[in-house]
N, C-alpha and C. Protein backbone atom coordinates (compact mmCIF):
# COMPACT_ATOMS: atom_id res chain seq x y z
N UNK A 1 68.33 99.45 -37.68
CA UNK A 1 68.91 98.76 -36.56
C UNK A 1 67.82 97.94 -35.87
N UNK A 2 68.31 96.90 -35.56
CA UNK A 2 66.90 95.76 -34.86
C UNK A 2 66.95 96.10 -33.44
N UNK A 3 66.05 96.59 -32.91
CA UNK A 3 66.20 96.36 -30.97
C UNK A 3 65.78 95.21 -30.52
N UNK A 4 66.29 95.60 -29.36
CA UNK A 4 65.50 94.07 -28.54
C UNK A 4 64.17 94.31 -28.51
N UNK A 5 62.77 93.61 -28.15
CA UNK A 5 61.62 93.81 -28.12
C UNK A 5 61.57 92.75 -26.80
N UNK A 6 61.00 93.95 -26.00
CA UNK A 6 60.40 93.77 -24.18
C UNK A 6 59.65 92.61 -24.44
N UNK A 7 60.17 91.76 -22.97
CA UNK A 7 58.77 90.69 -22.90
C UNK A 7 58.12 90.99 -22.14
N UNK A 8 57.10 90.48 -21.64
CA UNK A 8 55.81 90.86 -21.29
C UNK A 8 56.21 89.86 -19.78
N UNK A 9 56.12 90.31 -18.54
CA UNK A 9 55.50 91.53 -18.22
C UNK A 9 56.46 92.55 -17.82
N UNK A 10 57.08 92.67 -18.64
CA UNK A 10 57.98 94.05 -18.52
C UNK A 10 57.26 95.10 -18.35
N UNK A 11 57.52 96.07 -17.38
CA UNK A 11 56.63 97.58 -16.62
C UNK A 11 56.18 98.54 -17.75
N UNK A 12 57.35 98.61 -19.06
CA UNK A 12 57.29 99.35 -20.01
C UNK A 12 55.71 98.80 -20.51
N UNK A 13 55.66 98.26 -20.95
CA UNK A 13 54.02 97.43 -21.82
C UNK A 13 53.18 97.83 -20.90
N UNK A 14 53.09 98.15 -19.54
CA UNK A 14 51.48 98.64 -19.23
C UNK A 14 51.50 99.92 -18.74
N UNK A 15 52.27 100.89 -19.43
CA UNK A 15 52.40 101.95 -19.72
C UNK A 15 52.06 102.85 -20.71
N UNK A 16 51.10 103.98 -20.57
CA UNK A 16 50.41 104.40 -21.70
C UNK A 16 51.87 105.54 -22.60
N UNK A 17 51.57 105.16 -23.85
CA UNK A 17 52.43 106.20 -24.33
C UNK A 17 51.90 107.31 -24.75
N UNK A 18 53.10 108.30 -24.94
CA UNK A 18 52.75 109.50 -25.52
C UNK A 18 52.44 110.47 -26.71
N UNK A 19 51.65 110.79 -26.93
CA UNK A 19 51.61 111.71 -28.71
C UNK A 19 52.72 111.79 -28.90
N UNK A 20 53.14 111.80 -30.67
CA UNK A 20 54.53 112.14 -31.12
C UNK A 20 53.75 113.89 -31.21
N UNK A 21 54.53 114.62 -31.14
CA UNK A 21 54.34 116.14 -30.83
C UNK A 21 54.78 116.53 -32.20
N UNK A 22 55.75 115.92 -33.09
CA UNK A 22 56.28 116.49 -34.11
C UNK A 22 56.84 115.15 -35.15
N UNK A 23 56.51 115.18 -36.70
CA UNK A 23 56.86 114.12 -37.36
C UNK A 23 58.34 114.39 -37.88
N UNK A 24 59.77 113.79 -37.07
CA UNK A 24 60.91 114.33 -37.59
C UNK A 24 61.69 113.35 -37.93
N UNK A 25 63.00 113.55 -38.84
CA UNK A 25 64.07 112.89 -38.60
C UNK A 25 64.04 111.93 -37.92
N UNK A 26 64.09 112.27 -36.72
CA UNK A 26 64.43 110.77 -35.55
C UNK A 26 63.22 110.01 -35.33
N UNK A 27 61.90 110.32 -35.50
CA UNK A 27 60.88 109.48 -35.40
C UNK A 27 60.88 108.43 -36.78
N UNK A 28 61.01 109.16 -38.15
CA UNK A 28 61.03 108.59 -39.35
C UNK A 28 62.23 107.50 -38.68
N UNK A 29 63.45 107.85 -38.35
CA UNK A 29 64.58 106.63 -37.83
C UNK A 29 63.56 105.67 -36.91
N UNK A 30 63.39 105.86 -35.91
CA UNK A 30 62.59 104.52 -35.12
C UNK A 30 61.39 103.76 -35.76
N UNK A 31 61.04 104.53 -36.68
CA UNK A 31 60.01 103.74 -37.98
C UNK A 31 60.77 102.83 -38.56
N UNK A 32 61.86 103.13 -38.87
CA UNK A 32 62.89 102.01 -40.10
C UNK A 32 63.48 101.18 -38.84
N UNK A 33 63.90 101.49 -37.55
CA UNK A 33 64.06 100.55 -36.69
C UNK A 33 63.51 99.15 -36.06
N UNK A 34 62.20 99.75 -36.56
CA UNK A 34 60.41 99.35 -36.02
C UNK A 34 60.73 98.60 -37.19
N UNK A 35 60.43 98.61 -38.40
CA UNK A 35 60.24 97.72 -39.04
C UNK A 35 61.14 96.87 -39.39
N UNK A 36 62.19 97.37 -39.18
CA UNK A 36 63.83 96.29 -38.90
C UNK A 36 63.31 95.29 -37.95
N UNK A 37 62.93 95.52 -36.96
CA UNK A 37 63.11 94.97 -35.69
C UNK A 37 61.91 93.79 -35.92
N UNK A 38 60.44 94.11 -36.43
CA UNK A 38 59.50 93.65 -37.09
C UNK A 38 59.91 92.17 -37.74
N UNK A 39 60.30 92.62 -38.79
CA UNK A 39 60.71 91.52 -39.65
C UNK A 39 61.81 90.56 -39.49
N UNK A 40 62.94 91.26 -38.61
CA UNK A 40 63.78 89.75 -38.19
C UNK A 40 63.13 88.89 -37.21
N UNK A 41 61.89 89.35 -36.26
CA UNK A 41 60.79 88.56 -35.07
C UNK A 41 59.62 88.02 -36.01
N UNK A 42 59.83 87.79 -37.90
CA UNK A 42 58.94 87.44 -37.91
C UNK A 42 57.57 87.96 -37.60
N UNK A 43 57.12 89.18 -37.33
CA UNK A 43 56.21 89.80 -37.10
C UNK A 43 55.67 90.44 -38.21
N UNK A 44 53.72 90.57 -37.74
CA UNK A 44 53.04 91.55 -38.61
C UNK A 44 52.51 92.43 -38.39
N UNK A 45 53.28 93.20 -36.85
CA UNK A 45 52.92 94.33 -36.35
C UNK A 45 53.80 94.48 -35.11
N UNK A 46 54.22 95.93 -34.81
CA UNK A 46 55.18 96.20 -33.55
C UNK A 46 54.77 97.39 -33.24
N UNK A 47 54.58 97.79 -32.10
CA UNK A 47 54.39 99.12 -31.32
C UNK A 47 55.59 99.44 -30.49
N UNK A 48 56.23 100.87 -30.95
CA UNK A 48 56.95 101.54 -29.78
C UNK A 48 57.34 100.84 -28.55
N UNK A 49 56.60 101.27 -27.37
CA UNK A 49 56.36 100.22 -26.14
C UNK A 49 57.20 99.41 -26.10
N UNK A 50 56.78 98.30 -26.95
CA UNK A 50 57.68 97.20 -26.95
C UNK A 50 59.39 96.89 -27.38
N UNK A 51 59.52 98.11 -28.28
CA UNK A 51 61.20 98.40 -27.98
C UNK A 51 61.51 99.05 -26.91
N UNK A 52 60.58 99.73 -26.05
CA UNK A 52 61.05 100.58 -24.71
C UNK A 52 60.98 101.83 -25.20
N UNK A 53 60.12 102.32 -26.09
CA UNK A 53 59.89 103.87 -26.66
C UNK A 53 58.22 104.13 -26.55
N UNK A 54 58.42 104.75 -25.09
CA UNK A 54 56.67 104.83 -24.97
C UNK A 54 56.36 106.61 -25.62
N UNK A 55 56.21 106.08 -27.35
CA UNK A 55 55.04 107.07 -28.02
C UNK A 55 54.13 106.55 -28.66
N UNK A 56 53.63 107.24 -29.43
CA UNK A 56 52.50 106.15 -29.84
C UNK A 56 52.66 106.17 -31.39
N UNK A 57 53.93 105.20 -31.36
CA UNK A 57 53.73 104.85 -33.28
C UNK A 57 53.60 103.28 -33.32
N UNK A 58 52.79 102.75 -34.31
CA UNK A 58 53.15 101.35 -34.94
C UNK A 58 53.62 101.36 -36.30
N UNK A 59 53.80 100.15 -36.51
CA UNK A 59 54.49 99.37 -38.21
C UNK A 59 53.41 98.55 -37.67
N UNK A 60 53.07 98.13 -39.06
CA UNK A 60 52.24 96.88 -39.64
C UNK A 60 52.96 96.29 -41.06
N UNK A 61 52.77 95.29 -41.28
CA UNK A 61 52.41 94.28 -42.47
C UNK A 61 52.10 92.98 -42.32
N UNK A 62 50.88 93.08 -43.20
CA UNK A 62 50.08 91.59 -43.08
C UNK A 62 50.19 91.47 -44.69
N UNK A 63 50.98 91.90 -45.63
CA UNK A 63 51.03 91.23 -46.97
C UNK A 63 51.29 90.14 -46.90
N UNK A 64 52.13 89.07 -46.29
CA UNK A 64 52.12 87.79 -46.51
C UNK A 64 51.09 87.25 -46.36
N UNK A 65 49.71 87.65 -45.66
CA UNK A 65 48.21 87.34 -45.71
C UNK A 65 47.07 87.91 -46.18
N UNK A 66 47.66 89.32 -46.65
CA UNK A 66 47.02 89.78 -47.33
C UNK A 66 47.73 90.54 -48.28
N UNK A 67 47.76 90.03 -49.56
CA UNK A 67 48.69 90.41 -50.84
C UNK A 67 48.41 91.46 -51.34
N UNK A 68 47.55 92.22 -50.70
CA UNK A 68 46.27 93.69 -51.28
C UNK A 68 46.75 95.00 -50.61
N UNK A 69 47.60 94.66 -49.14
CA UNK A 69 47.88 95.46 -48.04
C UNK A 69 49.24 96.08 -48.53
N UNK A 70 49.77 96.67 -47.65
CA UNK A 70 51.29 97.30 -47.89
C UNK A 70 51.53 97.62 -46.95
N UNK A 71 53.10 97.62 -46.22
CA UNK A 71 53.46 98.30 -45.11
C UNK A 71 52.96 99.49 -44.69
N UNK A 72 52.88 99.51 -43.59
CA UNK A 72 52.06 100.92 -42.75
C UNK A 72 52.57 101.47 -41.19
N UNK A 73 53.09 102.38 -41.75
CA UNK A 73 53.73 103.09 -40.09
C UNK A 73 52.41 104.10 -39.88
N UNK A 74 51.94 104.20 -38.38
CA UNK A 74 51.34 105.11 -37.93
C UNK A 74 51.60 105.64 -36.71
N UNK A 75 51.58 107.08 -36.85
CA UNK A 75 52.01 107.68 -35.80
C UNK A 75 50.69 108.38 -35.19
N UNK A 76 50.59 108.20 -33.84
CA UNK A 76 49.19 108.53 -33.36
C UNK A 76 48.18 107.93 -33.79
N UNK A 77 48.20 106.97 -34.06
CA UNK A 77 46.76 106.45 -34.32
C UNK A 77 45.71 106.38 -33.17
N UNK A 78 44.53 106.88 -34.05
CA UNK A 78 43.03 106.69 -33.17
C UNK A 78 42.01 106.01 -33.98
N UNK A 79 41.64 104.69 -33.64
CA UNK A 79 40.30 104.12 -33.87
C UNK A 79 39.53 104.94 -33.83
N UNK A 80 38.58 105.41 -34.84
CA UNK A 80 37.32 106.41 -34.83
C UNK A 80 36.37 105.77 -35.48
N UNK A 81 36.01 103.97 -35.84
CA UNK A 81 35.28 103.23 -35.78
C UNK A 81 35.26 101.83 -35.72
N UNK A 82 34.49 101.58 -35.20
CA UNK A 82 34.52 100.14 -35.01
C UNK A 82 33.01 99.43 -35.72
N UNK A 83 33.39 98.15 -36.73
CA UNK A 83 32.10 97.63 -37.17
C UNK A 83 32.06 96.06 -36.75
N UNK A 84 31.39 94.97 -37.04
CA UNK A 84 30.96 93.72 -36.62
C UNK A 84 32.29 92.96 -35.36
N UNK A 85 31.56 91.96 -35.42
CA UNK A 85 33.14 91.46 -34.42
C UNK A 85 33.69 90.00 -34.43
N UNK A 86 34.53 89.53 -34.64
CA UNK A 86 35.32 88.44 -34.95
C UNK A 86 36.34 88.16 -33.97
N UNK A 87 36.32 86.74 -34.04
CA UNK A 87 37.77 86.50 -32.86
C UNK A 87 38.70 85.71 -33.58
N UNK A 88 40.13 86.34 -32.91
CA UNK A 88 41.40 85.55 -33.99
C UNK A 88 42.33 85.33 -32.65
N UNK A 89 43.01 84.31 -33.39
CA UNK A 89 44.29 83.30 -32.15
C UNK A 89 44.98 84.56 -32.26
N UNK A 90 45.63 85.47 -31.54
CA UNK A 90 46.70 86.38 -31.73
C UNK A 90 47.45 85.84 -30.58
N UNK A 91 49.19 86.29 -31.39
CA UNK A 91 50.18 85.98 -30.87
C UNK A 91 50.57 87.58 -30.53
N UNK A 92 52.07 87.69 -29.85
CA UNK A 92 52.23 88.91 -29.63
C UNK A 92 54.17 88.73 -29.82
N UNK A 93 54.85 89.48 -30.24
CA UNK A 93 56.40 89.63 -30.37
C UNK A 93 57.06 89.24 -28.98
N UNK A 94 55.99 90.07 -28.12
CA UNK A 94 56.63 90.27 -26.77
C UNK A 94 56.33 89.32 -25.87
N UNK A 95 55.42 88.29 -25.88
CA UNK A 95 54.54 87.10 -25.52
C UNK A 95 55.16 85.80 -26.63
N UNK A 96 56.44 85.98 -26.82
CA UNK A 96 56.63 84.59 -27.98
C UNK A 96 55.97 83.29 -27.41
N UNK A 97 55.89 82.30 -28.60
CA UNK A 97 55.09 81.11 -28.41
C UNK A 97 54.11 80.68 -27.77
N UNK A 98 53.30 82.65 -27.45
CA UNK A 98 51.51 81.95 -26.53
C UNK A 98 50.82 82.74 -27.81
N UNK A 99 49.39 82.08 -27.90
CA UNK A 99 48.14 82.71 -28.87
C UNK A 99 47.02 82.11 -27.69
N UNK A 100 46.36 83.12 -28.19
CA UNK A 100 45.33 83.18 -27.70
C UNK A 100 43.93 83.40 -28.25
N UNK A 101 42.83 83.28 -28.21
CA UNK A 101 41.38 83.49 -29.13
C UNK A 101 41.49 85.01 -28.42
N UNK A 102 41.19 86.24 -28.93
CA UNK A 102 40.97 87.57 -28.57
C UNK A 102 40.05 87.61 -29.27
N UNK A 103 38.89 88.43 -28.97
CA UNK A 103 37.49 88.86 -29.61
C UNK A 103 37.64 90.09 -29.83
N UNK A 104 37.81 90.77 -31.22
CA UNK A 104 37.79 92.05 -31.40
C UNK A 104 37.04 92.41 -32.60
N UNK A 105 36.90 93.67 -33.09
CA UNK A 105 36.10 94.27 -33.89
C UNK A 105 36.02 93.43 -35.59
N UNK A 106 35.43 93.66 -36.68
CA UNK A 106 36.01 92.92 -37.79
C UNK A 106 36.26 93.98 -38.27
N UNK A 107 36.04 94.95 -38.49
CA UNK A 107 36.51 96.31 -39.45
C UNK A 107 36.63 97.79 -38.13
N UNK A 108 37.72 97.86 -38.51
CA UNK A 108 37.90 99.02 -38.18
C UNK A 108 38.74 100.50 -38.97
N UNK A 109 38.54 101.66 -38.37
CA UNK A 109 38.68 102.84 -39.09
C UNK A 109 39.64 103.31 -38.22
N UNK A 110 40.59 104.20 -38.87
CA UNK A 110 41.64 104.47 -37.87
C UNK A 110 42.55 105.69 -38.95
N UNK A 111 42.65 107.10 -37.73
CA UNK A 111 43.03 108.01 -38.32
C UNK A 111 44.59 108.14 -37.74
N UNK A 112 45.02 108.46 -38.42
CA UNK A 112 47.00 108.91 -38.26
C UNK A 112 48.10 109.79 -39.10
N UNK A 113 48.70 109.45 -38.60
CA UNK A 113 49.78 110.44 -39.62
C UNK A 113 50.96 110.01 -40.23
N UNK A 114 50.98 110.08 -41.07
CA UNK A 114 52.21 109.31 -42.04
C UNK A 114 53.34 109.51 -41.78
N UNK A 115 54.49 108.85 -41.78
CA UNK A 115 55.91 109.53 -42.14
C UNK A 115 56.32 110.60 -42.87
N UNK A 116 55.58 111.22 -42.99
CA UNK A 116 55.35 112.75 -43.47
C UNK A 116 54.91 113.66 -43.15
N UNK A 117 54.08 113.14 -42.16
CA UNK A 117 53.36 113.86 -40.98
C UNK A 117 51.99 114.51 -41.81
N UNK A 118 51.42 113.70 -42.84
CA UNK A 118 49.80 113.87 -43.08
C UNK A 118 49.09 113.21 -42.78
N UNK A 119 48.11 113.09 -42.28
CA UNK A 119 47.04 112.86 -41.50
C UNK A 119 46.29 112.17 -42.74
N UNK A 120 45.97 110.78 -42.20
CA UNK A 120 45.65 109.73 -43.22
C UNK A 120 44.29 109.63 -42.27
N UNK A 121 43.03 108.40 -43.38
CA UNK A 121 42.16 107.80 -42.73
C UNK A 121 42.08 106.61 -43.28
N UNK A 122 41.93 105.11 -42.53
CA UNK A 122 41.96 104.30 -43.41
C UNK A 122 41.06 103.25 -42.60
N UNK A 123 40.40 102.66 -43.33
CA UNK A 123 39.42 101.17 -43.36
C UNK A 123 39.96 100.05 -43.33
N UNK A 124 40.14 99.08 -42.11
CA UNK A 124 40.87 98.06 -42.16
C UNK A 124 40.36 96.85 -42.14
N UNK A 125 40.69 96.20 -42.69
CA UNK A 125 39.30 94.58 -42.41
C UNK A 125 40.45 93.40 -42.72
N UNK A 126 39.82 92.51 -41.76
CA UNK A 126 40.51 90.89 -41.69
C UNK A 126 41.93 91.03 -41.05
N UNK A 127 43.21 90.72 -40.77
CA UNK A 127 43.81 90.53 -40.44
C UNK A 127 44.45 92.02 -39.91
N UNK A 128 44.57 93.04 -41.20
CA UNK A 128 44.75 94.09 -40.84
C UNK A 128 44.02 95.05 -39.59
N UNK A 129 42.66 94.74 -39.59
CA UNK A 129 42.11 95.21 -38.72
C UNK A 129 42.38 94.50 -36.98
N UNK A 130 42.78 93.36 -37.24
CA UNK A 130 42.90 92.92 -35.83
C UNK A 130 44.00 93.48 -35.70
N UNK A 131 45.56 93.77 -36.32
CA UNK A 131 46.95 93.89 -36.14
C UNK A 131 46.70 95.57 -35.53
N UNK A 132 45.80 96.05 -35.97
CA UNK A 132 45.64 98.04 -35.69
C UNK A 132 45.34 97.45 -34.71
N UNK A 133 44.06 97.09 -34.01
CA UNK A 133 43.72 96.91 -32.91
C UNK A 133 44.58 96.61 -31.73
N UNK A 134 45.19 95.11 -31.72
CA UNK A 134 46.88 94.66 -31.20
C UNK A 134 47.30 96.26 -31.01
N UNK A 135 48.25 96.48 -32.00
CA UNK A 135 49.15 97.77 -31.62
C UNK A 135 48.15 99.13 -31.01
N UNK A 136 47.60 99.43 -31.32
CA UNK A 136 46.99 100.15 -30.65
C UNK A 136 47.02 100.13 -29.09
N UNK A 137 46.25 98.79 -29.00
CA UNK A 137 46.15 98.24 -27.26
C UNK A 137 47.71 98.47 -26.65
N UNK A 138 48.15 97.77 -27.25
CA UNK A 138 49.73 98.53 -27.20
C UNK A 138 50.17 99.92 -26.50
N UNK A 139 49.80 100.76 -27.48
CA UNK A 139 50.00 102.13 -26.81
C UNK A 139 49.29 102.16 -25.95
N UNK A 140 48.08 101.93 -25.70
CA UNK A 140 47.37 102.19 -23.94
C UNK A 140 47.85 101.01 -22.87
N UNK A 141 48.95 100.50 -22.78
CA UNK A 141 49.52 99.82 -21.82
C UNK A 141 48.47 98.59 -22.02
N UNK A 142 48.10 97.60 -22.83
CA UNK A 142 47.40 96.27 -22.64
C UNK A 142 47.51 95.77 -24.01
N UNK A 143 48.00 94.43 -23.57
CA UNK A 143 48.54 93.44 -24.05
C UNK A 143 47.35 92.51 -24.29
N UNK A 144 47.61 91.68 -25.18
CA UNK A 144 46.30 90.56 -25.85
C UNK A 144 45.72 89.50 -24.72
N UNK A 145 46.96 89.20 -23.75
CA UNK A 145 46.59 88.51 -22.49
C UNK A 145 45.76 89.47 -21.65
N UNK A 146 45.59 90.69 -21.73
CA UNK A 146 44.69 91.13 -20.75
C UNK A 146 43.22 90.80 -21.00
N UNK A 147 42.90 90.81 -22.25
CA UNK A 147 41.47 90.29 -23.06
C UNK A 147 41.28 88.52 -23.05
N UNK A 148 41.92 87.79 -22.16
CA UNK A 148 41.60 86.64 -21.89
C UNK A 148 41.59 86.53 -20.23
N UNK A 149 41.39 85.06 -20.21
CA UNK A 149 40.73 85.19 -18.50
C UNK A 149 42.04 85.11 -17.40
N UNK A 150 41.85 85.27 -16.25
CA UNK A 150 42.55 85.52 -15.43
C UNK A 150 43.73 84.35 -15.32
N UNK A 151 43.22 83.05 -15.47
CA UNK A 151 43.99 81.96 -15.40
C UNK A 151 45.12 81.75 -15.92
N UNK A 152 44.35 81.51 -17.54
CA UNK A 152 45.54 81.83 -18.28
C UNK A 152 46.61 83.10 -18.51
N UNK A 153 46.21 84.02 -18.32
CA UNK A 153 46.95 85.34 -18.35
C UNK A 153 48.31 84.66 -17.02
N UNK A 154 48.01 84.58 -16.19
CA UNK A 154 48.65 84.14 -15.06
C UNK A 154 49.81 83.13 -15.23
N UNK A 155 48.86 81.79 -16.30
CA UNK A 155 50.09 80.81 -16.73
C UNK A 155 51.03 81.41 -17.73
N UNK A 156 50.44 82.11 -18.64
CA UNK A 156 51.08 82.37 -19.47
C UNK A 156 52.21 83.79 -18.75
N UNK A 157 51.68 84.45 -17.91
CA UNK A 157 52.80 85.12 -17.47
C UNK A 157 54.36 84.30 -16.48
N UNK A 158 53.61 83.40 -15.96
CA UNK A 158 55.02 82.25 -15.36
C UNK A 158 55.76 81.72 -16.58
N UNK A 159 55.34 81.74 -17.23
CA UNK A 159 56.27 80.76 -18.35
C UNK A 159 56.90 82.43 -19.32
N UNK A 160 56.31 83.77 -19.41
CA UNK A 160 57.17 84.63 -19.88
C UNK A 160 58.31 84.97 -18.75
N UNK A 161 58.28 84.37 -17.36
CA UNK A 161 59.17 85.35 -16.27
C UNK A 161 60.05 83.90 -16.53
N UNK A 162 60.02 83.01 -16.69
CA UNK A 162 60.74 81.64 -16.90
C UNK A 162 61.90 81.93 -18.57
N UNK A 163 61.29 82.37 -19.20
CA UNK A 163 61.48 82.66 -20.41
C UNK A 163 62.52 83.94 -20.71
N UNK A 164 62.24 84.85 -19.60
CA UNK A 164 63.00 86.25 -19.39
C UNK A 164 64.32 85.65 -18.70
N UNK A 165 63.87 85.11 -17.46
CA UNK A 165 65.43 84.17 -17.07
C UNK A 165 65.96 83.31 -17.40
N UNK A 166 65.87 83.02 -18.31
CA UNK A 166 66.48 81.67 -19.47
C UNK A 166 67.28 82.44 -20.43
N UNK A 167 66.91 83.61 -20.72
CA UNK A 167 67.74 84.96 -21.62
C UNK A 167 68.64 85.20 -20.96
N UNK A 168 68.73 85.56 -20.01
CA UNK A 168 69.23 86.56 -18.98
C UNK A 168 70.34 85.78 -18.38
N UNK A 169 70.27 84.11 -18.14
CA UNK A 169 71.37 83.17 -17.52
C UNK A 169 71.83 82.76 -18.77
N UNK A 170 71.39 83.38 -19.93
CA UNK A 170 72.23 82.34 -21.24
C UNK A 170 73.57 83.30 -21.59
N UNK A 171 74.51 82.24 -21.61
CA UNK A 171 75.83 82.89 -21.77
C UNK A 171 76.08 83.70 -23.39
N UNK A 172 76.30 84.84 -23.71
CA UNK A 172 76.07 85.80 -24.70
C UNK A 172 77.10 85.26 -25.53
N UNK A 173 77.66 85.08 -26.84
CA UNK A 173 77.72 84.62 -28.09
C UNK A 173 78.95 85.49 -28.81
């Protein structure tokens, strides 16, 4: 099932989420939701949060940029390293039509638990590694506009509250 995905600055997004306590049934469902929801926005990464489910799982895929990768749900993920550092234009699902230069790590390490609930470790580099990072920030309530300067964060938030009421007055279909 596709949800809606929150825009920004919706209250939900700077809200930290919570450990999944248990890998079940209904979490495996909001994984296949997550990545439903993912791929009709055109996206190569979605966090919880942003459907309005503050725990801490993401979906990723960056195979269309990286043909080497494969879909990836993580539940609980924790960065447990960070190596060199690179900056990429990132966009966000919930932020449609702004990018921004974000400066983040180039490789990172990141432990989680599968849709099976085993505890994975994995090495991420180039695109993948920025998309963990993104969702991640995610679960601790901050968004890619918080890692740019005050100004723009600001414009770019008038034109998402412009953008939220342009939804909201459009007559439903």
């Amino acid at each position: 099932m596709v949800r809606e995905i929150l825009i920004w600055p919706h209250p939900v997004l700077k809200q930290k989420a919570r450990p999944v306590a248990k890998v079940d049934d209904a979490v495996r469902a909001l994984v296949k939701d997550m990545f439903e929801t993912m791929y009709a926005a055109d996206g190569v990464g979605l966090a919880a949060p942003q459907v309005g489910i503050l725990q801490r799982i993401i979906v990723l895929d960056t195979t269309p940029r990286q043909p080497d990768s494969k879909p990836l749900a993580m539940i609980n993920p924790e960065i447990v390293g960070m190596e060199g550092a690179t900056t990429y234009t990132e966009g966000c699902l919930s932020i449609p039509g702004e990018a921004e230069d974000v400066d983040r790590a180039a490789i990172v390490t990141v432990k989680f638990l599968d849709v099976d609930g085993q505890e994975q470790t994995l090495t991420c580099d180039d695109l993948l590694a920025i998309a963990v990072q993104h969702e991640t920030d995610h679960l601790d309530g901050t968004v890619f506009v918080d890692h740019v300067s005050s100004l723009k964060r600001e414009i770019i938030r008038k034109r998402m509250k412009r953008l939220k009421t342009e939804r909201e007055t459009r007559p439903s279909v």
